[in-house]
Protein backbone atom coordinates (compact mmCIF):
# COMPACT_ATOMS: atom_id res chain seq x y z
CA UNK A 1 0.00 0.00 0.00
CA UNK A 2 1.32 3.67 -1.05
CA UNK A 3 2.10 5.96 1.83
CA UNK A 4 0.50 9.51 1.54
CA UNK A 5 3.46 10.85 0.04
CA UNK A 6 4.13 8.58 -2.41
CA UNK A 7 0.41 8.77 -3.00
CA UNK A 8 0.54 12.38 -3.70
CA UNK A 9 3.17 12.38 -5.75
CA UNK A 10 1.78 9.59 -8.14
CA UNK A 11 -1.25 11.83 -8.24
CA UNK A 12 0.43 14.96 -9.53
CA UNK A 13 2.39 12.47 -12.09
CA UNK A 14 -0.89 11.12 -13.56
CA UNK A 15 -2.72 14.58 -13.58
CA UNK A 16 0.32 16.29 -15.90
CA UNK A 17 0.28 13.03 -18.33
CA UNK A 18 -3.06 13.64 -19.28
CA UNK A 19 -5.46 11.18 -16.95
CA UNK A 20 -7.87 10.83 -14.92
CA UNK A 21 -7.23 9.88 -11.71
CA UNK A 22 -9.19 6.58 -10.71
CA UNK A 23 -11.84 6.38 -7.91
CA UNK A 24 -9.48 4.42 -5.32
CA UNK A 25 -7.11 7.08 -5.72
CA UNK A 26 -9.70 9.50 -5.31
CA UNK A 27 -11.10 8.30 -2.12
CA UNK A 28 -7.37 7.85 -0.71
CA UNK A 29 -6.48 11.47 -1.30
CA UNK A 30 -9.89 12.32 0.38
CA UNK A 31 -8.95 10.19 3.56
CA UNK A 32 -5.95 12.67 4.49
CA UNK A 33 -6.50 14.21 7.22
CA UNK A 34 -7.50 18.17 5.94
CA UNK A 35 -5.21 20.22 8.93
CA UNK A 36 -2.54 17.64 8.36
CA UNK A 37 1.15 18.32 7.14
CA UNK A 38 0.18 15.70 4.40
CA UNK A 39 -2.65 17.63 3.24
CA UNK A 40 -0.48 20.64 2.70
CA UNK A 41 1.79 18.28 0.02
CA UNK A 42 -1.26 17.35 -1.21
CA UNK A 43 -2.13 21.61 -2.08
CA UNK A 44 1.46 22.33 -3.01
CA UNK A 45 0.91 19.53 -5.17
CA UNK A 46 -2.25 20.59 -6.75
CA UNK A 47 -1.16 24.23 -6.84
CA UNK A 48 1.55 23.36 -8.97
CA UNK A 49 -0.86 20.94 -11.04
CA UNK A 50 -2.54 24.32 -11.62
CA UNK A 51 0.34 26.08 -13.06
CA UNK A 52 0.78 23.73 -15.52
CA UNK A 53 -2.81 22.87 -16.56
CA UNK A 54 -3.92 26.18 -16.26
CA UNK A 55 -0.72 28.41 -16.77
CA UNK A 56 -1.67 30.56 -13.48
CA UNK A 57 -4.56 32.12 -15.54
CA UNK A 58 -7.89 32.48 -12.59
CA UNK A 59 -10.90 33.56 -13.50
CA UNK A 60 -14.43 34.79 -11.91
CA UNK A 61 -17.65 33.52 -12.26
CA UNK A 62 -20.47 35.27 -11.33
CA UNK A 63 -23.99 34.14 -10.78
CA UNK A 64 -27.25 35.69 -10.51
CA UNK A 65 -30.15 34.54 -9.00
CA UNK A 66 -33.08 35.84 -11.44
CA UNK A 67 -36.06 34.37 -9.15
CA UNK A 68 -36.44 34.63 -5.44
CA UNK A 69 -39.79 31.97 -5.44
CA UNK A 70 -40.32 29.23 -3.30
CA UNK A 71 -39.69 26.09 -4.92
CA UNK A 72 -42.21 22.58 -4.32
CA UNK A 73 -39.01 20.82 -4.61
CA UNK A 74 -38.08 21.16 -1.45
CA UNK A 75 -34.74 20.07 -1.17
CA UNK A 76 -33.39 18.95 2.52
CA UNK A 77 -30.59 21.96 2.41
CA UNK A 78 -31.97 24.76 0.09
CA UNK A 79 -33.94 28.02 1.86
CA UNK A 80 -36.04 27.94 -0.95
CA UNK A 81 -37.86 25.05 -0.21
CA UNK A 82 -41.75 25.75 0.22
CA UNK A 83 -42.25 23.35 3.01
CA UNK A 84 -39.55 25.77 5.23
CA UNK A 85 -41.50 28.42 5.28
CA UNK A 86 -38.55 30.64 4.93
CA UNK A 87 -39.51 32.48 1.41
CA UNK A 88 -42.25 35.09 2.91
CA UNK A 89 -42.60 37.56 -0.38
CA UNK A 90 -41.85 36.39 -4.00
CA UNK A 91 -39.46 38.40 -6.34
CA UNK A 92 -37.82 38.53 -9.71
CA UNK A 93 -35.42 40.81 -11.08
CA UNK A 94 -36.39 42.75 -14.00
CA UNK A 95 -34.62 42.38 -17.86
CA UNK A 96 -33.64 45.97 -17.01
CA UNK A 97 -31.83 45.13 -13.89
CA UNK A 98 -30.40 41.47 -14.96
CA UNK A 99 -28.81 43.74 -17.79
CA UNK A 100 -27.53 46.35 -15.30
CA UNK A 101 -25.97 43.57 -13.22
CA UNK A 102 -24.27 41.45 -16.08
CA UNK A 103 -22.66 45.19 -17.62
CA UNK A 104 -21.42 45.40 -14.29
CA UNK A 105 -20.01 42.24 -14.39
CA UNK A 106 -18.41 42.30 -17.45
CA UNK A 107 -16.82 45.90 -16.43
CA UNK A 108 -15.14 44.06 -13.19
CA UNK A 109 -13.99 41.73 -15.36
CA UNK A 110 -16.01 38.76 -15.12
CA UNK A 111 -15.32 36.04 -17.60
CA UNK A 112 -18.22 33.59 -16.88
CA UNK A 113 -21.81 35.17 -15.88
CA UNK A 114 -24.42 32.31 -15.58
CA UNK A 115 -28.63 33.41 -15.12
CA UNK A 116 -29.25 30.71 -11.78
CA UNK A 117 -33.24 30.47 -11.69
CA UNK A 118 -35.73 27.77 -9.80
CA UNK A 119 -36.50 24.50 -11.28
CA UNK A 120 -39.62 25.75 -12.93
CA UNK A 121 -38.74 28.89 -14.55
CA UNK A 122 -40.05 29.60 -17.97
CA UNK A 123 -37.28 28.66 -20.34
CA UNK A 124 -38.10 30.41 -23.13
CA UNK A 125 -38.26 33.54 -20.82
CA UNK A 126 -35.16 32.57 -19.68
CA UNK A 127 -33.57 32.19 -23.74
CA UNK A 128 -35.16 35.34 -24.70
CA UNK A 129 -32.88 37.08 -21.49
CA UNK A 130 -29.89 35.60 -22.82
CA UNK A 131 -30.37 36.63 -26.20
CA UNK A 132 -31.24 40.67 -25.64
CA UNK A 133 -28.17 40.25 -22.93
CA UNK A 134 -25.31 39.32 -25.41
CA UNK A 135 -27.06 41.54 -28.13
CA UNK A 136 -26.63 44.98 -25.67
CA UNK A 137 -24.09 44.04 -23.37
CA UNK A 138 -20.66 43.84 -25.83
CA UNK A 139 -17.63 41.99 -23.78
CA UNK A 140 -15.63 39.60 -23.37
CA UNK A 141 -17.32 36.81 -21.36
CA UNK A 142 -19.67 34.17 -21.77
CA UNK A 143 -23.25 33.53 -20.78
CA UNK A 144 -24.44 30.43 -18.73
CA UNK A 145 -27.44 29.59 -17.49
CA UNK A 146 -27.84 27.27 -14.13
CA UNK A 147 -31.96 25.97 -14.64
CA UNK A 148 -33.92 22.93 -14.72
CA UNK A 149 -34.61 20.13 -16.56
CA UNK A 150 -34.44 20.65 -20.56
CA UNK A 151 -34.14 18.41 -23.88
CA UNK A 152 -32.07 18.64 -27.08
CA UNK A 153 -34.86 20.80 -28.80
CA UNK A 154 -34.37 23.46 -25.78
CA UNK A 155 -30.48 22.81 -25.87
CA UNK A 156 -30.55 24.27 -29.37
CA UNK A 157 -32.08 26.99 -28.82
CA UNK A 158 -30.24 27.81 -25.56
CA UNK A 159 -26.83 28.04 -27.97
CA UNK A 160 -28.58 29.95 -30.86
CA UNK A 161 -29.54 32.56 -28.11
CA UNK A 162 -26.22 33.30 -27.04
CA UNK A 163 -25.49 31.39 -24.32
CA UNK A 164 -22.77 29.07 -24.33
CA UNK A 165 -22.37 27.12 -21.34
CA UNK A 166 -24.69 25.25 -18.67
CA UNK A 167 -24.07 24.62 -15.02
CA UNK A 168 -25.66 21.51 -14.28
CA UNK A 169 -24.87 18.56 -11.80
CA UNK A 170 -25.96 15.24 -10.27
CA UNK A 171 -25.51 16.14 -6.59
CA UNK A 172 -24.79 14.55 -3.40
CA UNK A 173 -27.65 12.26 -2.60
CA UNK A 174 -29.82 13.22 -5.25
CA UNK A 175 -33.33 11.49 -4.52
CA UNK A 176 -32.32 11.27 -0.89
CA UNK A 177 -31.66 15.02 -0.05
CA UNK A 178 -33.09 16.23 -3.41
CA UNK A 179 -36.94 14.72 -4.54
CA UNK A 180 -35.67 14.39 -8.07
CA UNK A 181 -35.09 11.48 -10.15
CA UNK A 182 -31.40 11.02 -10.50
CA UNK A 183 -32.13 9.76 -14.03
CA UNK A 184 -34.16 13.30 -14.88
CA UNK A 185 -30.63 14.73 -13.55
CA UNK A 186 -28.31 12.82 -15.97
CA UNK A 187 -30.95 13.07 -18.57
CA UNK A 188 -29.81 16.69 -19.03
CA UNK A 189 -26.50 16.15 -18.48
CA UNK A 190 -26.49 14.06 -21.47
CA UNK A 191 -27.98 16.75 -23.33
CA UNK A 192 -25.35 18.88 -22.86
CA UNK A 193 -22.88 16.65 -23.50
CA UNK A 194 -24.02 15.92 -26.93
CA UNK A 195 -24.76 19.71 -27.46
CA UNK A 196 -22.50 22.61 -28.31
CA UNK A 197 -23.02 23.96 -24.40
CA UNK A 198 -20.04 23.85 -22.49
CA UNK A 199 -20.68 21.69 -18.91
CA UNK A 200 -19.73 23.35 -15.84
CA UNK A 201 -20.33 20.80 -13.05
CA UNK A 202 -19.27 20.73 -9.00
CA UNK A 203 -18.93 18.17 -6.35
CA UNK A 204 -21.74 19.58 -4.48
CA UNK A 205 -23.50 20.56 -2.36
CA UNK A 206 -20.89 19.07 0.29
CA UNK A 207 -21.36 18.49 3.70
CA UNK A 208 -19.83 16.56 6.81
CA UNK A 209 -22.28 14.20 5.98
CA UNK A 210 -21.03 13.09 3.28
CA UNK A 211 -18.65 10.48 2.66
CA UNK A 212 -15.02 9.93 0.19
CA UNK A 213 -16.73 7.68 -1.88
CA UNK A 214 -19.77 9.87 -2.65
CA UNK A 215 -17.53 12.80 -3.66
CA UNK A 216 -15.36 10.69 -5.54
CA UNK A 217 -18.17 9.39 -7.50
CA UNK A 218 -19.96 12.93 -7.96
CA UNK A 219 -16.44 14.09 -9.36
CA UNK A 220 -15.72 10.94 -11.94
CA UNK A 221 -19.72 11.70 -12.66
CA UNK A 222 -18.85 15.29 -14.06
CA UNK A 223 -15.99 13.85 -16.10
CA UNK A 224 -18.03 10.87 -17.33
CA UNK A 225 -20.11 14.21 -18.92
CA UNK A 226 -17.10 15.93 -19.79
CA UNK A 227 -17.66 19.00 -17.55
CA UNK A 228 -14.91 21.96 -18.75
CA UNK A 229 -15.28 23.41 -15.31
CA UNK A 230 -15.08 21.30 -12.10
CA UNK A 231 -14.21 21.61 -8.40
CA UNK A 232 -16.57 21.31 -5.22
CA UNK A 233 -19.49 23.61 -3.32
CA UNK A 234 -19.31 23.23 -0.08
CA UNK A 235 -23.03 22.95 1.67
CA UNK A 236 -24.36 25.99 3.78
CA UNK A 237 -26.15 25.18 6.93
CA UNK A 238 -29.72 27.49 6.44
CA UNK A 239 -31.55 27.27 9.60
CA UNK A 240 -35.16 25.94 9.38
CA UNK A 241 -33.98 23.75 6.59
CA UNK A 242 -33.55 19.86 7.48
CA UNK A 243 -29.95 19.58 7.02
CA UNK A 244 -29.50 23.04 8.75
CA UNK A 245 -28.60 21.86 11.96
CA UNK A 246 -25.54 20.01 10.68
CA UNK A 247 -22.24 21.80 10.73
CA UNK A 248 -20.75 23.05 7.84
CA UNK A 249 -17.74 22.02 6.11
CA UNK A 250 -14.51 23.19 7.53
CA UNK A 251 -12.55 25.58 5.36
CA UNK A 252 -9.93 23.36 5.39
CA UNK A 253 -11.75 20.41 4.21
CA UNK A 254 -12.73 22.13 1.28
CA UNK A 255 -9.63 23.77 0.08
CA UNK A 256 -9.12 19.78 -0.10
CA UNK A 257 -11.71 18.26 -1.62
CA UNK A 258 -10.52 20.92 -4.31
CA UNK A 259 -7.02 19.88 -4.02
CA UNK A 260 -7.77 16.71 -5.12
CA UNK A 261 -10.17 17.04 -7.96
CA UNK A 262 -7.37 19.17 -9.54
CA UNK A 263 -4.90 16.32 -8.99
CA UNK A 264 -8.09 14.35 -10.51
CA UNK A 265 -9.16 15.98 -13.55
CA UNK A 266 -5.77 17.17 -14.74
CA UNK A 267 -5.84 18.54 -17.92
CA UNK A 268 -9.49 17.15 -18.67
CA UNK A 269 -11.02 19.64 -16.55
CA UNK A 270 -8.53 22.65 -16.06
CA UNK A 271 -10.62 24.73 -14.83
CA UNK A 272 -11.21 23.91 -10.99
CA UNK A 273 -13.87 26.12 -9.11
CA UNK A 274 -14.19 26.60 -5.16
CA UNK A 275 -17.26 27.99 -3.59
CA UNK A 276 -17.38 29.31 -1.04
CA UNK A 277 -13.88 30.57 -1.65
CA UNK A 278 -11.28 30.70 0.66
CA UNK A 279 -7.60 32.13 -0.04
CA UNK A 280 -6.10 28.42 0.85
CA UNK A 281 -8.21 27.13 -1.77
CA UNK A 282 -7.03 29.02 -4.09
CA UNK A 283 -3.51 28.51 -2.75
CA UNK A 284 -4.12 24.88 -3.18
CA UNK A 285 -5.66 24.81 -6.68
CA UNK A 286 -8.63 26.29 -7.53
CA UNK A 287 -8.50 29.07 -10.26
CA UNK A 288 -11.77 29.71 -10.71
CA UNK A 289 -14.41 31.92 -7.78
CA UNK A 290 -17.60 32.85 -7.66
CA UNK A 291 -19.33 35.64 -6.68
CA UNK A 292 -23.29 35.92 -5.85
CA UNK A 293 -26.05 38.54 -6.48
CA UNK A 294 -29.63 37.80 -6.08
CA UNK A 295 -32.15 34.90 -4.94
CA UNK A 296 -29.34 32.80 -2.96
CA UNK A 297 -30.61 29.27 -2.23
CA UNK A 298 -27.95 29.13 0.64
CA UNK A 299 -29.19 32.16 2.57
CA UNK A 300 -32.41 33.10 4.13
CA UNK A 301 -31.95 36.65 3.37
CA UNK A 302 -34.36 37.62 0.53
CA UNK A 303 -33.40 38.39 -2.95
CA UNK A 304 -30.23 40.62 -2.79
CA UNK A 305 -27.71 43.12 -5.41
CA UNK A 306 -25.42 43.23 -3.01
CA UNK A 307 -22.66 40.63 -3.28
CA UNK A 308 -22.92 37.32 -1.03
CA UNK A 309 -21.45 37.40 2.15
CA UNK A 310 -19.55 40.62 0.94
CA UNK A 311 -16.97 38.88 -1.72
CA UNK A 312 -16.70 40.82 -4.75
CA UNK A 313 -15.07 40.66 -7.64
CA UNK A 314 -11.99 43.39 -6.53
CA UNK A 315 -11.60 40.65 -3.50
CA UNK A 316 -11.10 37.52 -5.49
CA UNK A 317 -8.86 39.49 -7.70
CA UNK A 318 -6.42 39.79 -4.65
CA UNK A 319 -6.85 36.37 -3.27
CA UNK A 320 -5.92 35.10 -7.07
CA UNK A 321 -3.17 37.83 -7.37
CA UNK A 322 -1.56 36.76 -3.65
CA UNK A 323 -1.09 33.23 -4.82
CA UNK A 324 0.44 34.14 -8.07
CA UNK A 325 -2.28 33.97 -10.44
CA UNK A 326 -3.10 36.03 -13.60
CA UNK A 327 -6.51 37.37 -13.17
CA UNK A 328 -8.54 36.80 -16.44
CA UNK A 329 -8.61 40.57 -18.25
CA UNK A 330 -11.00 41.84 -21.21
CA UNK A 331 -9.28 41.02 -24.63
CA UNK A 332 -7.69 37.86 -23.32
């Protein structure tokens, strides 16, 4: 049996030749303790993974919430739930201000802007948005959209509207924490695989709960789709929601979990995405942060412009910049 060491080091071999790393791997890396000396091999590793795969280039995704509605889905983490209680008064932003929000964007120099709505959200609302977006707001960035359920007929028109990637994901204990069908779930994934959108998909939403093996499989389940963008969400404990009393993931733990699906995806996925961030997450991998604006299905605070939590684009910027990263400019 490989030590840690040697384990780590195999790791960062098979991530710069091009593979993926394979699910007993996967689960060993995850078994390192997170506040060990051994984990912090394991983010040297990964950060220098990064500078290969990614040539030090970060970038910032931002997502808007469109829709702050509760949803009969009622998933056992998300404040959005109907059966919490915790929406009281409905909103949705306006074309107007989901226009003033993505110029915004694209002036702090946002590369990736994705429209995050409920699971029932009218979708040819939603393509219509996209399209008057990229036809008044000139940049350069691209348009996602994080939504429900959709075939290859609604796929097409997605792309012909302008928007060229798709956040989508099978997460942790879908069916168990979720009430969807994981099948509806990789139904769509499958549509965007065999479309011209671009996959974005995390390990997430991840909790203590949760165990190596179910992350490692949620990670080799966004590669299986060939997901451009991957990474992990870490879980945030709303209160009133089922899983709210559980503690959340340790900052340390996830700056891991990220650590090692960088040494996992390699050059397959070299993009690698922690949210929340945290500066040793980016100092052990991750090139990629998001920032929030809107309906926030982590948060029982209502439907927001202000940024999440207070991280903003100028913020990420320095965390990138501190741990030698390029920050993605305009013209790039």
């Amino acid at each position: 049996m490989l030590n840690n060491l040697e384990l780590i080091r195999r790791a960062k071999k098979t991530a710069l030749s091009g593979k993926i790393l394979d699910r007993e791997s996967i689960t060993s890396l995850l078994k390192i303790h997170p506040n060990s000396e051994e984990a912090e091999k394991l983010g040297e590793a990964a950060r220098e993974v990064a500078s290969v795969v990614c040539k030090n280039k970060a970038y910032l995704w931002a997502a808007i919430g469109l829709d702050y509605r509760a949803c009969p889905m009622n998933c056992n983490y998300c404040s959005l739930g109907e059966k919490w209680g915790i929406v009281k008064e409905e909103s949705e932003f306006s074309e107007d201000e989901t226009i003033r929000m993505v110029k915004k964007y694209v002036h702090e120099g946002v590369r990736w802007i994705v429209l995050r709505t409920t699971q029932f959200y009218n979708l040819d609302k939603l393509i219509h948005l996209a399209g008057k977006i990229k036809e008044v707001v000139p940049g350069e960035y691209e348009l996602g959209a994080n939504v429900g359920e959709f075939d290859e007929k609604v796929a097409a028109k997605m792309a012909n509207s302008g928007l060229e990637f798709i956040y989508h994901t099978l997460r942790l204990r879908e069916g168990i924490d979720t009430k969807f069908n994981p099948s509806d779930r990789l139904a769509t994934l499958e549509t965007v695989k065999n479309s011209s959108l671009k996959l974005v998909s995390l390990v997430e939403p991840i909790g203590v709960e949760h165990t190596n093996e179910e992350i490692a499989d949620a990670f080799l389940i966004a590669m299986r789709y060939k997901a451009a963008v991957t990474g992990g969400m870490a879980r945030v404990p709303v209160k009133g929601t089922p899983l709210g009393e559980f503690p959340a993931l340790s900052k340390e733990r996830l700056a891991q979990i990220v650590a090692v699906t960088r040494l996992a995806a390699g050059f397959s996925a070299p993009d690698i995405c922690v949210h929340q961030a945290s500066e040793l997450a980016i100092q052990w991998g991750a090139n990629v942060a998001v920032v929030e604006t809107g309906a926030i299905p982590r948060d029982m605070c209502c439907s927001s412009k202000e940024a999440w939590r207070g991280f903003d684009p100028d913020t990420a910027k320095q965390w990138f910049r501190s741990s030698g990263y390029q920050v993605f400019a305009k013209g790039e």
